[in-house]
N, C-alpha and C. Protein backbone atom coordinates (compact mmCIF):
# COMPACT_ATOMS: atom_id res chain seq x y z
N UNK A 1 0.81 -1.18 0.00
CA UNK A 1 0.00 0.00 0.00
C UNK A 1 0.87 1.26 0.00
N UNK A 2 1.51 1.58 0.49
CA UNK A 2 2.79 2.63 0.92
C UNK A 2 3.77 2.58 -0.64
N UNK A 3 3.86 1.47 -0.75
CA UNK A 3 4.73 1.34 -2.23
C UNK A 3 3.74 2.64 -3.26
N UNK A 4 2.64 1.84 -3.47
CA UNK A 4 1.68 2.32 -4.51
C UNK A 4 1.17 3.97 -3.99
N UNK A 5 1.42 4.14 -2.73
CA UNK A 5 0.94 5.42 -3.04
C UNK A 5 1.89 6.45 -3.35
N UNK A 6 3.64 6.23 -2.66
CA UNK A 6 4.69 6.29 -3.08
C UNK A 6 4.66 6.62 -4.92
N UNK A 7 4.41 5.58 -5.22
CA UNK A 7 4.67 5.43 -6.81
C UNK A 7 2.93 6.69 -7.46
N UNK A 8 2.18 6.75 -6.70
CA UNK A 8 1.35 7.59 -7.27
C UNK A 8 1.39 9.03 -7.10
N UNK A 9 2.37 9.27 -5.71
CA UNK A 9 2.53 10.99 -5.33
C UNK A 9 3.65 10.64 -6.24
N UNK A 10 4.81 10.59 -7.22
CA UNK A 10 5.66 10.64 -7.68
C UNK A 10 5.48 10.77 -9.33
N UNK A 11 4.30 9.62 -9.77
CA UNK A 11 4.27 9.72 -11.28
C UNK A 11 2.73 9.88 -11.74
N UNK A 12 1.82 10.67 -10.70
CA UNK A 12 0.62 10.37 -11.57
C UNK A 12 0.76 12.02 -11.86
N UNK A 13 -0.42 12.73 -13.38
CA UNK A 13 -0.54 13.64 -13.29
C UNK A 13 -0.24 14.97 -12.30
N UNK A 14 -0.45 14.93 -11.12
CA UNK A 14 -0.47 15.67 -9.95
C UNK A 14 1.10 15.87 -9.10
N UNK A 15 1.76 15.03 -9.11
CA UNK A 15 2.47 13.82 -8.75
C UNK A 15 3.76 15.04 -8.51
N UNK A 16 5.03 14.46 -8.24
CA UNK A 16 6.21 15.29 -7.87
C UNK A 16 6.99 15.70 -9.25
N UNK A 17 6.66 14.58 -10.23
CA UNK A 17 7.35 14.75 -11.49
C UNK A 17 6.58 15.97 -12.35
N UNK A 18 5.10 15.74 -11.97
CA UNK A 18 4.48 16.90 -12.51
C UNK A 18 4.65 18.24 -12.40
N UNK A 19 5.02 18.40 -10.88
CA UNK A 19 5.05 19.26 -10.35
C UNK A 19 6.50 20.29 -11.31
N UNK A 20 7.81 19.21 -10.93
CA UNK A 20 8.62 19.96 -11.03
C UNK A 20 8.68 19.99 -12.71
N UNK A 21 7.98 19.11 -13.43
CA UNK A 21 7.62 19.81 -15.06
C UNK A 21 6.86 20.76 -15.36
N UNK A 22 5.75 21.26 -14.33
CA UNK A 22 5.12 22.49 -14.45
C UNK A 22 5.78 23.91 -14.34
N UNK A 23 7.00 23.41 -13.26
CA UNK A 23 7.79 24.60 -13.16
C UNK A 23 8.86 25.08 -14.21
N UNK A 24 9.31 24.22 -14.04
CA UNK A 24 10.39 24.17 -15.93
C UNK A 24 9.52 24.75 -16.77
N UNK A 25 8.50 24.50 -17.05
CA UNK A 25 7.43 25.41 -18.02
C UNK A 25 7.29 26.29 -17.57
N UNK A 26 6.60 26.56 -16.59
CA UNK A 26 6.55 28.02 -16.26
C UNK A 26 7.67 29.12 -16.37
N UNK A 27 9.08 28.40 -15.93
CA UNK A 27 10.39 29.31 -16.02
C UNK A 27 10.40 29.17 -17.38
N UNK A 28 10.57 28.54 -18.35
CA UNK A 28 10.83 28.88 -19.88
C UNK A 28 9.19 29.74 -20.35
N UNK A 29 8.11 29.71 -19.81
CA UNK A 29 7.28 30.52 -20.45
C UNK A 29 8.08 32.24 -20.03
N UNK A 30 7.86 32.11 -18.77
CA UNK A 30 8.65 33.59 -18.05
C UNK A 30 9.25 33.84 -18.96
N UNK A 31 10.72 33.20 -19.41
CA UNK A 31 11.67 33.69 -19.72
C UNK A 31 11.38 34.04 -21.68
N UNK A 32 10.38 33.32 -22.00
CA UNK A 32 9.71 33.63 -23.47
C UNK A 32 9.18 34.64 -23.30
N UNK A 33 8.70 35.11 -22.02
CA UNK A 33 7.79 36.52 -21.98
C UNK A 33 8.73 37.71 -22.19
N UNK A 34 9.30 37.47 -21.40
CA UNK A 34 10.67 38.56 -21.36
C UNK A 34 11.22 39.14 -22.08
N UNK A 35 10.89 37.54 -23.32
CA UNK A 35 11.85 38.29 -25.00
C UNK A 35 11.06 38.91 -25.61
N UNK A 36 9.49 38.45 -25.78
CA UNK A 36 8.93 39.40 -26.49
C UNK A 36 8.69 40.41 -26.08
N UNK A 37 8.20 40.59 -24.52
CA UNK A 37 8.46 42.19 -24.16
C UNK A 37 9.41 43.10 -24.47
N UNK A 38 10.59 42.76 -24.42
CA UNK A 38 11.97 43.04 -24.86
C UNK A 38 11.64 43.73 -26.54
N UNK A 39 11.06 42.58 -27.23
CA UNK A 39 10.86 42.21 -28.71
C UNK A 39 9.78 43.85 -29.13
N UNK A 40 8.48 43.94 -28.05
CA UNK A 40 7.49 44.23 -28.32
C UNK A 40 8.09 46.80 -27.91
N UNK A 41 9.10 45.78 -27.26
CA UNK A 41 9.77 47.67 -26.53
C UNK A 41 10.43 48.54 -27.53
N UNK A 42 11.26 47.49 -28.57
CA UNK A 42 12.12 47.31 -29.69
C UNK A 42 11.23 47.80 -30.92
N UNK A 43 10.45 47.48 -31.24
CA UNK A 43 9.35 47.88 -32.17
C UNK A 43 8.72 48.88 -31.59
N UNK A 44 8.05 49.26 -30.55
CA UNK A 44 7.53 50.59 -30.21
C UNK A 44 8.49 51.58 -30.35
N UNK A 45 10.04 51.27 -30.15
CA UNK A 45 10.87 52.75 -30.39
C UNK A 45 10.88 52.92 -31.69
N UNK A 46 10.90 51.55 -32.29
CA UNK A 46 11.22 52.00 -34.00
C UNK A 46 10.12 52.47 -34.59
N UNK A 47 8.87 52.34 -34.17
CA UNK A 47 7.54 52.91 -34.55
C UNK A 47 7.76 54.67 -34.24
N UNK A 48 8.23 54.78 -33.23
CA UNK A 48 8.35 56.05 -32.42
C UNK A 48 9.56 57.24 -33.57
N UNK A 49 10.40 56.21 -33.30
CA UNK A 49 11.59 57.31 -34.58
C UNK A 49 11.10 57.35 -35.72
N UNK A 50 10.41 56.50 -36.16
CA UNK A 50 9.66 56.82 -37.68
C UNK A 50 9.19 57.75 -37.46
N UNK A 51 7.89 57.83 -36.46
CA UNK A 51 7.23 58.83 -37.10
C UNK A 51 7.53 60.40 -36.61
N UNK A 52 8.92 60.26 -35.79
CA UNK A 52 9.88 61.65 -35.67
C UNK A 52 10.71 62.06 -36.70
N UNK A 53 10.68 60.83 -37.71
CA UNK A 53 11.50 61.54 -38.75
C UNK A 53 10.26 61.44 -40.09
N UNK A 54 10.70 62.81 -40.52
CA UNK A 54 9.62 62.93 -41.74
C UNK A 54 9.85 62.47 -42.84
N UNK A 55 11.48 61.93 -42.97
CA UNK A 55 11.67 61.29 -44.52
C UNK A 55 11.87 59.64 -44.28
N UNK A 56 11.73 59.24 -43.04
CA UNK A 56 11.71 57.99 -42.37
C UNK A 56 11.04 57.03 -43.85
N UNK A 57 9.59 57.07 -44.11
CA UNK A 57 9.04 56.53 -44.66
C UNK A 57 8.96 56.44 -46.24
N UNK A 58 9.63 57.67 -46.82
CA UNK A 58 10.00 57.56 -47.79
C UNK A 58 11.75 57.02 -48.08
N UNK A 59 12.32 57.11 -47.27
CA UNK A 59 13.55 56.06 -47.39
C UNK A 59 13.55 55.00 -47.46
N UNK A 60 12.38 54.16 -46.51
CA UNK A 60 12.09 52.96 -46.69
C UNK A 60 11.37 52.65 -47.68
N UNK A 61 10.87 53.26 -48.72
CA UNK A 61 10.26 52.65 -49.46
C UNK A 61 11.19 52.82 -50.79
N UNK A 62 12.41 53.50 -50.66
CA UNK A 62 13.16 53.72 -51.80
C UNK A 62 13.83 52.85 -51.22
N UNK A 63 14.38 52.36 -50.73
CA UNK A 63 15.18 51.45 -50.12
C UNK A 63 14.91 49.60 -50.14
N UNK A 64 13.44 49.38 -50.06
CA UNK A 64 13.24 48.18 -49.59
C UNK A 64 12.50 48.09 -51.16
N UNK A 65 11.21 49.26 -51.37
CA UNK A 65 10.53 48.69 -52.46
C UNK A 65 11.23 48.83 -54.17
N UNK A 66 12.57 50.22 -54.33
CA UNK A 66 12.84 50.68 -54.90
C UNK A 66 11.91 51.22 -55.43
N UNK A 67 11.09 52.24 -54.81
CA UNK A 67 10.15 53.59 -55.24
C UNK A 67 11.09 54.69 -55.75
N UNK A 68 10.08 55.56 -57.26
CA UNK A 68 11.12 56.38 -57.46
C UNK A 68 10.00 57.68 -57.44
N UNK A 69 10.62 58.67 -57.59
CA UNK A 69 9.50 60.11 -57.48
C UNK A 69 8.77 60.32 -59.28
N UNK A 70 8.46 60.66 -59.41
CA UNK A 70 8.08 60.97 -60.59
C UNK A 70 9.47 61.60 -61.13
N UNK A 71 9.82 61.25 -62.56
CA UNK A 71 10.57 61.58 -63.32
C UNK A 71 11.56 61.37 -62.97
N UNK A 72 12.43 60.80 -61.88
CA UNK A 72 13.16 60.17 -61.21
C UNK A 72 13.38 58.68 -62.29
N UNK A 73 14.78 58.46 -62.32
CA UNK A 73 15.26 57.19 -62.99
C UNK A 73 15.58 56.29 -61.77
N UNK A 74 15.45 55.05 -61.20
CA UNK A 74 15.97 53.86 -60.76
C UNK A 74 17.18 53.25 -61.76
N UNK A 75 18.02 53.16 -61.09
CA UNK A 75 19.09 52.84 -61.55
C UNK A 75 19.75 51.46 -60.11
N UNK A 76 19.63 50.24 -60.39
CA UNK A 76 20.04 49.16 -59.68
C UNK A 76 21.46 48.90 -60.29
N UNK A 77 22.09 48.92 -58.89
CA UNK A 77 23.40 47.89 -59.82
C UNK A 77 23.15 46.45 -60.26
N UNK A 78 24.26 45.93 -60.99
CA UNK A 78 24.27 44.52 -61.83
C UNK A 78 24.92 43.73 -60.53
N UNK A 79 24.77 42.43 -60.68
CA UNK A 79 25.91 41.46 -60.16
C UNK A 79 27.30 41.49 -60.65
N UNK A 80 28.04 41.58 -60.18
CA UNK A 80 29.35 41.67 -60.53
C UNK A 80 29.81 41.03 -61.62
N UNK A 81 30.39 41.57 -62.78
CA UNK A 81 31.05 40.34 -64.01
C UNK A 81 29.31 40.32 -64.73
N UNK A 82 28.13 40.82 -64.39
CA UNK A 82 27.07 40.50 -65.56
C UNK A 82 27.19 41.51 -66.84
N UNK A 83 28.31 42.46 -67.00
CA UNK A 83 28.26 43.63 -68.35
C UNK A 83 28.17 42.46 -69.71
């Protein structure tokens, strides 16, 4: 009797093994929270300097989409050795 209840505070759902696997989860959830807060602080500043700078948004779009102004030429370089 003592064996089995032994063996049931130790491995059932509830149990000691549970226990200390709930906590391991919990410390790696914590520590997942942390990054995206971290993650989520990181993006609010960069949201923040954008919209302090007024040419912010048009750099990025000459930059990432290659937008040009009207009458404006785009000019990309080649890969090296493609002339």
């Amino acid at each position: 009797m003592v064996l089995y209840g032994t063996a049931a505070l130790v491995s059932s759902d509830t149990g000691l093994l549970a226990l200390i696997r709930y906590r391991w989860e919990s410390r790696d959830l914590a520590r997942d929270k942390q990054a995206l807060m971290k993650r989520i602080r990181h993006q609010r500043e960069h949201v923040q300097a954008l919209r302090a700078d007024p040419f912010a948004l048009e750099r990025i779009a000459r930059e990432r989409e290659h937008r040009v102004r009207s009458g404006e030429i785009l000019v990309l370089p080649g890969a090296p050795g493609s002339h």
